[in-house]
Protein backbone atom coordinates (compact mmCIF):
# COMPACT_ATOMS: atom_id res chain seq x y z
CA UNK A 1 -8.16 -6.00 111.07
CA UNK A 2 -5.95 -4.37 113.42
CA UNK A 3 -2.74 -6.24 113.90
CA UNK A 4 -1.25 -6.11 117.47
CA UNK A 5 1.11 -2.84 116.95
CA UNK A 6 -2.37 -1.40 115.99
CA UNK A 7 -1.84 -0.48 112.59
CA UNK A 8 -4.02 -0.58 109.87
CA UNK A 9 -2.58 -2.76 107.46
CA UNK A 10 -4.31 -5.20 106.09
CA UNK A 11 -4.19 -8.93 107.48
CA UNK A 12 -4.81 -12.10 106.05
CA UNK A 13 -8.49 -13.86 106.52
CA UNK A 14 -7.26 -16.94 108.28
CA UNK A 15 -10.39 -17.35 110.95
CA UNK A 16 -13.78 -19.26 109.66
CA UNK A 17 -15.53 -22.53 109.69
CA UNK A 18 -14.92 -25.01 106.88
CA UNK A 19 -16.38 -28.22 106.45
CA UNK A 20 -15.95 -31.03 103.73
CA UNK A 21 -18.65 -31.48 100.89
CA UNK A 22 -19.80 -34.94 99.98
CA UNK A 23 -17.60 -34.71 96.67
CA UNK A 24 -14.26 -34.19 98.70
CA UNK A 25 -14.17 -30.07 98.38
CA UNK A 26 -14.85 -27.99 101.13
CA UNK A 27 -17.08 -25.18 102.14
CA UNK A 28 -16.21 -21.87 103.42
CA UNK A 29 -18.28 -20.91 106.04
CA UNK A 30 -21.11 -22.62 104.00
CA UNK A 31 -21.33 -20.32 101.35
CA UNK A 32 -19.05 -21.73 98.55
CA UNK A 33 -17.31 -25.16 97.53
CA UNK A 34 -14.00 -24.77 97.04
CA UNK A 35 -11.46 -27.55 95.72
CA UNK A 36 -8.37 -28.61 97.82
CA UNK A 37 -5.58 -26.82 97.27
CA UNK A 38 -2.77 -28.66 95.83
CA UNK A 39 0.79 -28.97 98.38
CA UNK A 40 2.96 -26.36 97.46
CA UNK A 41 6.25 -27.50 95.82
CA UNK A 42 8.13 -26.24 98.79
CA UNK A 43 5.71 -27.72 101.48
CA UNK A 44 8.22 -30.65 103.49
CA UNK A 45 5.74 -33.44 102.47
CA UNK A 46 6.79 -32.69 98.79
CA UNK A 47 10.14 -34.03 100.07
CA UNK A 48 12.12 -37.25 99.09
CA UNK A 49 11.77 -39.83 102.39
CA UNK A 50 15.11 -39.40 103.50
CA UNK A 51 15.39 -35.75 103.16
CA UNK A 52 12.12 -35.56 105.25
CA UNK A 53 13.73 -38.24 107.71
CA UNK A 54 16.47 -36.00 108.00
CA UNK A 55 15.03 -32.70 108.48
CA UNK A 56 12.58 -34.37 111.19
CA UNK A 57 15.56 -35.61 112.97
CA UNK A 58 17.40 -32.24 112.86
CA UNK A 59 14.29 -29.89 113.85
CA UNK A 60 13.52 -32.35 116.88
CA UNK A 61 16.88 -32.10 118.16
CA UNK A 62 17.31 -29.03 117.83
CA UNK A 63 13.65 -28.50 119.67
CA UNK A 64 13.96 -30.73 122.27
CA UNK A 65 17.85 -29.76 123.65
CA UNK A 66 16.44 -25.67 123.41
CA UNK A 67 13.71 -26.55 125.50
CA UNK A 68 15.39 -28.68 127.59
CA UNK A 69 18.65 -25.90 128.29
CA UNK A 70 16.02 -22.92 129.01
CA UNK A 71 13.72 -25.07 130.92
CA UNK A 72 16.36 -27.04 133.00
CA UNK A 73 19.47 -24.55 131.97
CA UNK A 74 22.56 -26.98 133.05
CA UNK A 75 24.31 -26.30 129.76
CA UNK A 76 23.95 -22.52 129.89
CA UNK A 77 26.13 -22.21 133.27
CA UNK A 78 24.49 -18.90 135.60
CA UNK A 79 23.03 -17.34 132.70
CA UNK A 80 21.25 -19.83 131.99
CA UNK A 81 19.63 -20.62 135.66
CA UNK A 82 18.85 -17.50 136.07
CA UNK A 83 17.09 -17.40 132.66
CA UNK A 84 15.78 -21.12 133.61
CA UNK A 85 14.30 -19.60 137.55
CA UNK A 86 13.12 -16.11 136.30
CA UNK A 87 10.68 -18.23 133.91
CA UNK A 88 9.34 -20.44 136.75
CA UNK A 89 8.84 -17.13 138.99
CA UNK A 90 6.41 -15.97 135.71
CA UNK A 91 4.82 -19.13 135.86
CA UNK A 92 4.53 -19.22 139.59
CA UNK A 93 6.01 -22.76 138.85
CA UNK A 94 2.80 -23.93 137.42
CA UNK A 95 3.98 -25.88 134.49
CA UNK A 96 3.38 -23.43 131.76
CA UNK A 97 5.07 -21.94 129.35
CA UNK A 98 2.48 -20.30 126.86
CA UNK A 99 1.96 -17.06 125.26
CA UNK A 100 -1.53 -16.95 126.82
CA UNK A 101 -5.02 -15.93 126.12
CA UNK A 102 -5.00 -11.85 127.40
CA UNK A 103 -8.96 -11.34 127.95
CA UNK A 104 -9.88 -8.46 129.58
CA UNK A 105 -9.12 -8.25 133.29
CA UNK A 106 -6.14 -10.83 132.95
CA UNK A 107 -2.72 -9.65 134.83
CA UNK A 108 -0.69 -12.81 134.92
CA UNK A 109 0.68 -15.69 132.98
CA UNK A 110 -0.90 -18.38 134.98
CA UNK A 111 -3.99 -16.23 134.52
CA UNK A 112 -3.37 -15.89 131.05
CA UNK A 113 -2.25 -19.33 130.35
CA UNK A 114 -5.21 -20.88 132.24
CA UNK A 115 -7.21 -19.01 130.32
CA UNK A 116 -5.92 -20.23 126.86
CA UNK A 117 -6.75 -23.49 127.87
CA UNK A 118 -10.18 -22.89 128.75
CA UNK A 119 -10.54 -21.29 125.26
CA UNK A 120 -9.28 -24.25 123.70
CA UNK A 121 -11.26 -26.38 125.93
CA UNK A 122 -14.49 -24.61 125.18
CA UNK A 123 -14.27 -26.14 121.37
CA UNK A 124 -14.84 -29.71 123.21
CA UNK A 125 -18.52 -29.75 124.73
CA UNK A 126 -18.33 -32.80 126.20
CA UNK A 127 -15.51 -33.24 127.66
CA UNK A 128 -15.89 -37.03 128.21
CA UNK A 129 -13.74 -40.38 127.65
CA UNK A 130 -10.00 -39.91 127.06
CA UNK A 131 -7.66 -37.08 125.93
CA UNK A 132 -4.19 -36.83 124.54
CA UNK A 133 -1.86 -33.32 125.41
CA UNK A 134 0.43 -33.61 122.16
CA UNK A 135 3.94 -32.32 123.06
CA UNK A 136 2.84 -31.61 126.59
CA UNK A 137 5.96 -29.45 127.72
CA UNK A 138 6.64 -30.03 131.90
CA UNK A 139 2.78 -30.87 132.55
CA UNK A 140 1.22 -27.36 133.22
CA UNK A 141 -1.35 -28.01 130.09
CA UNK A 142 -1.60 -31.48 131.52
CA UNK A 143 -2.49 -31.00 134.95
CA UNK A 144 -4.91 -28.40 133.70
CA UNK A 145 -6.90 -31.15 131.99
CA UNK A 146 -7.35 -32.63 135.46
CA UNK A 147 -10.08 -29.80 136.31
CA UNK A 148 -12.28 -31.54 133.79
CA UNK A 149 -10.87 -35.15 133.08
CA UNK A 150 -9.53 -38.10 135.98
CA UNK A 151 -6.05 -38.76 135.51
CA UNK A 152 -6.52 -42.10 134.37
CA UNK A 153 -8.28 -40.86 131.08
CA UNK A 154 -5.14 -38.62 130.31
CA UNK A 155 -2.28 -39.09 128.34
CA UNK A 156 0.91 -36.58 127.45
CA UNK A 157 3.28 -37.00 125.02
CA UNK A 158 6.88 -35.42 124.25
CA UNK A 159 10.20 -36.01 122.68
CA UNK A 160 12.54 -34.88 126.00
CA UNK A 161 12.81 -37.79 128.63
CA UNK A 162 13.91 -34.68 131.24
CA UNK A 163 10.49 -33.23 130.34
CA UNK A 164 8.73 -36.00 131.08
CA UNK A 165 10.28 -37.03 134.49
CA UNK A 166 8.51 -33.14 135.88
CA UNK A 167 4.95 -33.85 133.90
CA UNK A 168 4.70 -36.81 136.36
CA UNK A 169 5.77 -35.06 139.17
CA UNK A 170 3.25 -32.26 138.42
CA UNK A 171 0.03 -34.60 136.77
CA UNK A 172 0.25 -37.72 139.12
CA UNK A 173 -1.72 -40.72 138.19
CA UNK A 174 -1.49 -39.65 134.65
CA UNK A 175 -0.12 -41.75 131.86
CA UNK A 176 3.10 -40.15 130.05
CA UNK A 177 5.11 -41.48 127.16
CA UNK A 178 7.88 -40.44 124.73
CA UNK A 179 6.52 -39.96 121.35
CA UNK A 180 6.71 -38.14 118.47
CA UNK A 181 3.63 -36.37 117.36
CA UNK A 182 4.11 -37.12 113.86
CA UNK A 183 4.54 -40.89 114.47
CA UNK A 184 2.40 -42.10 116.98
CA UNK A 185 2.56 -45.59 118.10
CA UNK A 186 -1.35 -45.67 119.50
CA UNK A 187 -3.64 -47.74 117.50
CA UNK A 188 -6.92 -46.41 115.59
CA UNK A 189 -9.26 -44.28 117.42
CA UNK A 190 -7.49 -44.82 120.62
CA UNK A 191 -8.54 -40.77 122.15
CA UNK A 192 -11.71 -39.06 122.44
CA UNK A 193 -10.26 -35.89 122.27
CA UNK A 194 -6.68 -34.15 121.30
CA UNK A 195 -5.21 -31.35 122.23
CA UNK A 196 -1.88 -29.49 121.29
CA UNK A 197 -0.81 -25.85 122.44
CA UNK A 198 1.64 -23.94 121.18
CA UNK A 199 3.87 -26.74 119.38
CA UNK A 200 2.59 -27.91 115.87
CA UNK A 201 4.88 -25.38 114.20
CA UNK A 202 7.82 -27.26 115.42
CA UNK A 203 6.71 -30.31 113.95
CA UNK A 204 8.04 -32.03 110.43
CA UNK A 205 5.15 -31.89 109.57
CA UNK A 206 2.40 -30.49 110.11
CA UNK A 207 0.09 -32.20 107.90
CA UNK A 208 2.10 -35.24 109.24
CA UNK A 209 1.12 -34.22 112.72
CA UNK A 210 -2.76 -33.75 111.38
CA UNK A 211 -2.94 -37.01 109.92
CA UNK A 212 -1.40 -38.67 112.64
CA UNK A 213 -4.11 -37.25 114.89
CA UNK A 214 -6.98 -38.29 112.32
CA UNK A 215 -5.78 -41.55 112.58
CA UNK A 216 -5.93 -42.32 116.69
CA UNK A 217 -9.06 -40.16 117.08
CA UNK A 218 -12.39 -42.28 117.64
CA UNK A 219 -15.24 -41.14 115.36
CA UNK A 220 -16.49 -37.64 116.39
CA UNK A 221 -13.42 -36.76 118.17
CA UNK A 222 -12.02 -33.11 117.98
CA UNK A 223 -8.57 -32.02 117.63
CA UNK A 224 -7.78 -28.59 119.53
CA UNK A 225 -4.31 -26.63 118.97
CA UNK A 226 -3.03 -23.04 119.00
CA UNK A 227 -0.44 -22.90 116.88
CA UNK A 228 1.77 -19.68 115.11
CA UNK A 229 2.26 -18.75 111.27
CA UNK A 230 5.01 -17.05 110.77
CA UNK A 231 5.41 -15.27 107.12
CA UNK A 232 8.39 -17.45 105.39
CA UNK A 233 10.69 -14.84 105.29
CA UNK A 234 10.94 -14.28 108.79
CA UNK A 235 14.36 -16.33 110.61
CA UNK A 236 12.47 -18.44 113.05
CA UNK A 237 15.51 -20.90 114.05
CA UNK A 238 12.59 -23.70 115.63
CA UNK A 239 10.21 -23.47 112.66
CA UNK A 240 11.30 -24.83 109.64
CA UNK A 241 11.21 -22.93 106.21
CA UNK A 242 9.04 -24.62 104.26
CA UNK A 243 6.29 -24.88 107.99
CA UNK A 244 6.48 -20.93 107.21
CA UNK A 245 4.38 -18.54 105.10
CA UNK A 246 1.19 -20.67 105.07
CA UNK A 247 -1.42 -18.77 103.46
CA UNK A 248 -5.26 -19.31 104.89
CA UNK A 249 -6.51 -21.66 102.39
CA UNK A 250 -3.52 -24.03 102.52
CA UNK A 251 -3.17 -23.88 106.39
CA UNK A 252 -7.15 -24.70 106.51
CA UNK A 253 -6.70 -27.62 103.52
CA UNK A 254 -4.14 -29.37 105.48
CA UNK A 255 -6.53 -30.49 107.65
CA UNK A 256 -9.16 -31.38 105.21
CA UNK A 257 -6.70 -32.96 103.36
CA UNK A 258 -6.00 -35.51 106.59
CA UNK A 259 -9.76 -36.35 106.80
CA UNK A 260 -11.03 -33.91 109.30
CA UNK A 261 -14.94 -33.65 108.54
CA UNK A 262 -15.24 -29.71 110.07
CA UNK A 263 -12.77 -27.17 110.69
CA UNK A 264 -12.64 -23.67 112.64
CA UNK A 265 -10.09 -21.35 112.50
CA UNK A 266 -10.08 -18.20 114.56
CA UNK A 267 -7.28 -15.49 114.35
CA UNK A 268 -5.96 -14.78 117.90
CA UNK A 269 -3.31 -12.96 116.97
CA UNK A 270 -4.10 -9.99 119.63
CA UNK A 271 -5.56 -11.35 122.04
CA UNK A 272 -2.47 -13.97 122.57
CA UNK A 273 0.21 -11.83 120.67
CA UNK A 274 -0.91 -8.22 121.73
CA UNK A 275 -2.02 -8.89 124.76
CA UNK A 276 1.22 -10.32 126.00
CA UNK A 277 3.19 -7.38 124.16
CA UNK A 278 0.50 -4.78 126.16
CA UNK A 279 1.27 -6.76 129.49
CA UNK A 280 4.94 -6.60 129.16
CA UNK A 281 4.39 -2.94 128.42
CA UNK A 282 2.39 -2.26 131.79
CA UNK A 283 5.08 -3.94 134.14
CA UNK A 284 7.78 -1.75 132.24
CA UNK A 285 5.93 1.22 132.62
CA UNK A 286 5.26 -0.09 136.69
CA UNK A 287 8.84 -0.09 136.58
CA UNK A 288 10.28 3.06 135.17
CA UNK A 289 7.72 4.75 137.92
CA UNK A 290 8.84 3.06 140.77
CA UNK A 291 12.76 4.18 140.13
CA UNK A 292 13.67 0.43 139.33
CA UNK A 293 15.16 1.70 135.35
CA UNK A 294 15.92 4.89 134.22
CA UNK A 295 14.44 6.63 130.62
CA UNK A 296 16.99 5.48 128.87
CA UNK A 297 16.45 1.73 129.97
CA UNK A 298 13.15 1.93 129.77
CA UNK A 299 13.11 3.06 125.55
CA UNK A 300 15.08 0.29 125.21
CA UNK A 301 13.14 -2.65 126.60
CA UNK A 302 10.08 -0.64 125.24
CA UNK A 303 11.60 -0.90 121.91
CA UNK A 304 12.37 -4.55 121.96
CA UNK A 305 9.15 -5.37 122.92
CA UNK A 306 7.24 -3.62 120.19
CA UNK A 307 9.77 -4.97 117.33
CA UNK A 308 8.06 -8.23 118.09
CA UNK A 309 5.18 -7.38 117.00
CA UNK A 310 5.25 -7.14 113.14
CA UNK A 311 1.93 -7.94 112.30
CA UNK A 312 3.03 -10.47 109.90
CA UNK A 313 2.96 -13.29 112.62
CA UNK A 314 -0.48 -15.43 113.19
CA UNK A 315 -1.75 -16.67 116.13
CA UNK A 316 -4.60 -18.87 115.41
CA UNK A 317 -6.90 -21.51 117.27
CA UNK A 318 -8.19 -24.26 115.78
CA UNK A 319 -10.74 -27.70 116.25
CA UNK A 320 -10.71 -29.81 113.77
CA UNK A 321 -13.48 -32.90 114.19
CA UNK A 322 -13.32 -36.06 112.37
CA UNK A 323 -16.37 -37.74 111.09
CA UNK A 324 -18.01 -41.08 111.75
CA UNK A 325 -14.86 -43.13 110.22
């Protein structure tokens, strides 16, 4: 595969269909059982309760008040509003605040973004009874769901009050609560449907997170997500350590592992990845020929852009569906 700086180097498998085997192993794409893999001694739910307590608490705070200063920027002073309005120009104040899906012919980040969601959305076929949007942002994934779902079947979720105060502004008539994805307070097969963009590598778990989903799921329900692997050595301040360097067959068991009957994993790396890194590239290149940066400008933001893209960073879509029970 060709990673999204289009060298040759060879990638990890992480994209194919699993699903479990009546003696509790799983299948790749049909064609072989395969045993569970055992947690690795690093992975965080290896940890002693109040270590895992505490590094939940601490990589939610720190989460939530990032989020919160670049979204609402009071604590950053002018810096930080212009940082805070330049992203809800991007947006065209939509709500979003995604990588995106870059198919062909898409010039925008609404476009984009809209257009991860109805990627994400295609894994659900009948989109019918209720759906949760886990760690729902400011509502732009939210009020998306409203082109296929009435408000009153959909609920969002986050960990920043602030955030939740604009999803109701920008869903109305849908229901929005302050939760933690890992510990959800909904009982048993309470959704039809989940979905989660962009945010399950920030959570302590994400087996936890899996689980927790498994559990308020009603039988047949499918959980959707895009979420990123970066390799473990990589400083990723919002992603803890041991949520890095998750090889294919442990990232793919740790839904198995929570009781999800069928998994699919697809590598979007660059078509989400790339295809943000190649859009960023066309406005610079719109720029330096319109006069508005010089050369010397222009090698530099080029340059930051493409060190971005290491190849060693995973985008990957996934639907998970539970069984009858």
């Amino acid at each position: 595969m060709i990673g999204p700086r289009g060298s040759t180097e060879a990638r990890l498998d992480y994209s194919g269909t699993w699903s479990r085997s009546s003696a509790g192993a799983s299948e790749w794409r049909n064609e072989q059982a395969l045993a569970l893999a055992p947690a690795e001694g690093d992975h965080p739910d290896a940890a002693d309760g109040e270590t895992l307590r505490r590094l939940q608490r601490d990589t939610a705070r720190s989460v939530n008040q990032w989020y919160d200063r670049t979204m609402y920027a009071p604590g950053l002073g002018p810096f930080g509003r212009i940082l805070s309005e330049r992203a809800s120009r991007r947006f065209e104040r939509s709500g979003f605040r995604n990588y995106g899906y870059w198919a062909p012919g898409i010039r925008t980040r609404v476009d984009a973004s809209e257009e991860l969601m109805e990627v994400l959305l295609a894994f659900i076929p009948q989109k019918v009874g209720t759906i949760l949007d886990v760690a729902c942002g400011i509502g732009g994934t939210t009020r998306y769901l409203l082109n296929y779902y009435d408000a009153d079947a959909v609920t969002g979720i986050n960990i920043s009050s602030k955030q939740l105060r604009t999803c109701r502004q920008l869903a109305p008539g849908c229901r929005f609560l302050k939760m933690s994805a890992t510990d959800m307070s909904f009982p048993p097969g309470s959704f039809a449907n989940i979905i989660c963009v962009e945010a399950a590598h920030h959570f302590v778990t994400r087996e936890k997170f899996a689980t927790e989903a498994h559990r308020v799921l009603a039988p047949f329900g499918s959980l959707v997500l895009s979420d990123l692997v970066w390799p473990k050595d990589r400083t990723v301040w919002w992603t803890p350590v041991q949520q890095r360097g998750m090889g294919p067959r442990a990232y793919r068991d740790l839904y198995l592992r929570a009781g999800f009957e069928r998994v699919e994993i697809v590598d979007a790396t660059d078509e989400v990845l790339g295809g943000l890194s190649r859009s960023k590239l066309r406005s610079l290149r719109s720029r330096l020929r319109r006069g508005l940066i010089d050369e010397k400008a222009f090698r530099r933001a080029r340059a930051r852009i493409l060190s971005r893209n290491t190849g060693d960073t995973y985008y990957l879509l996934v639907a998970a569906q539970k069984g009858a029970s």
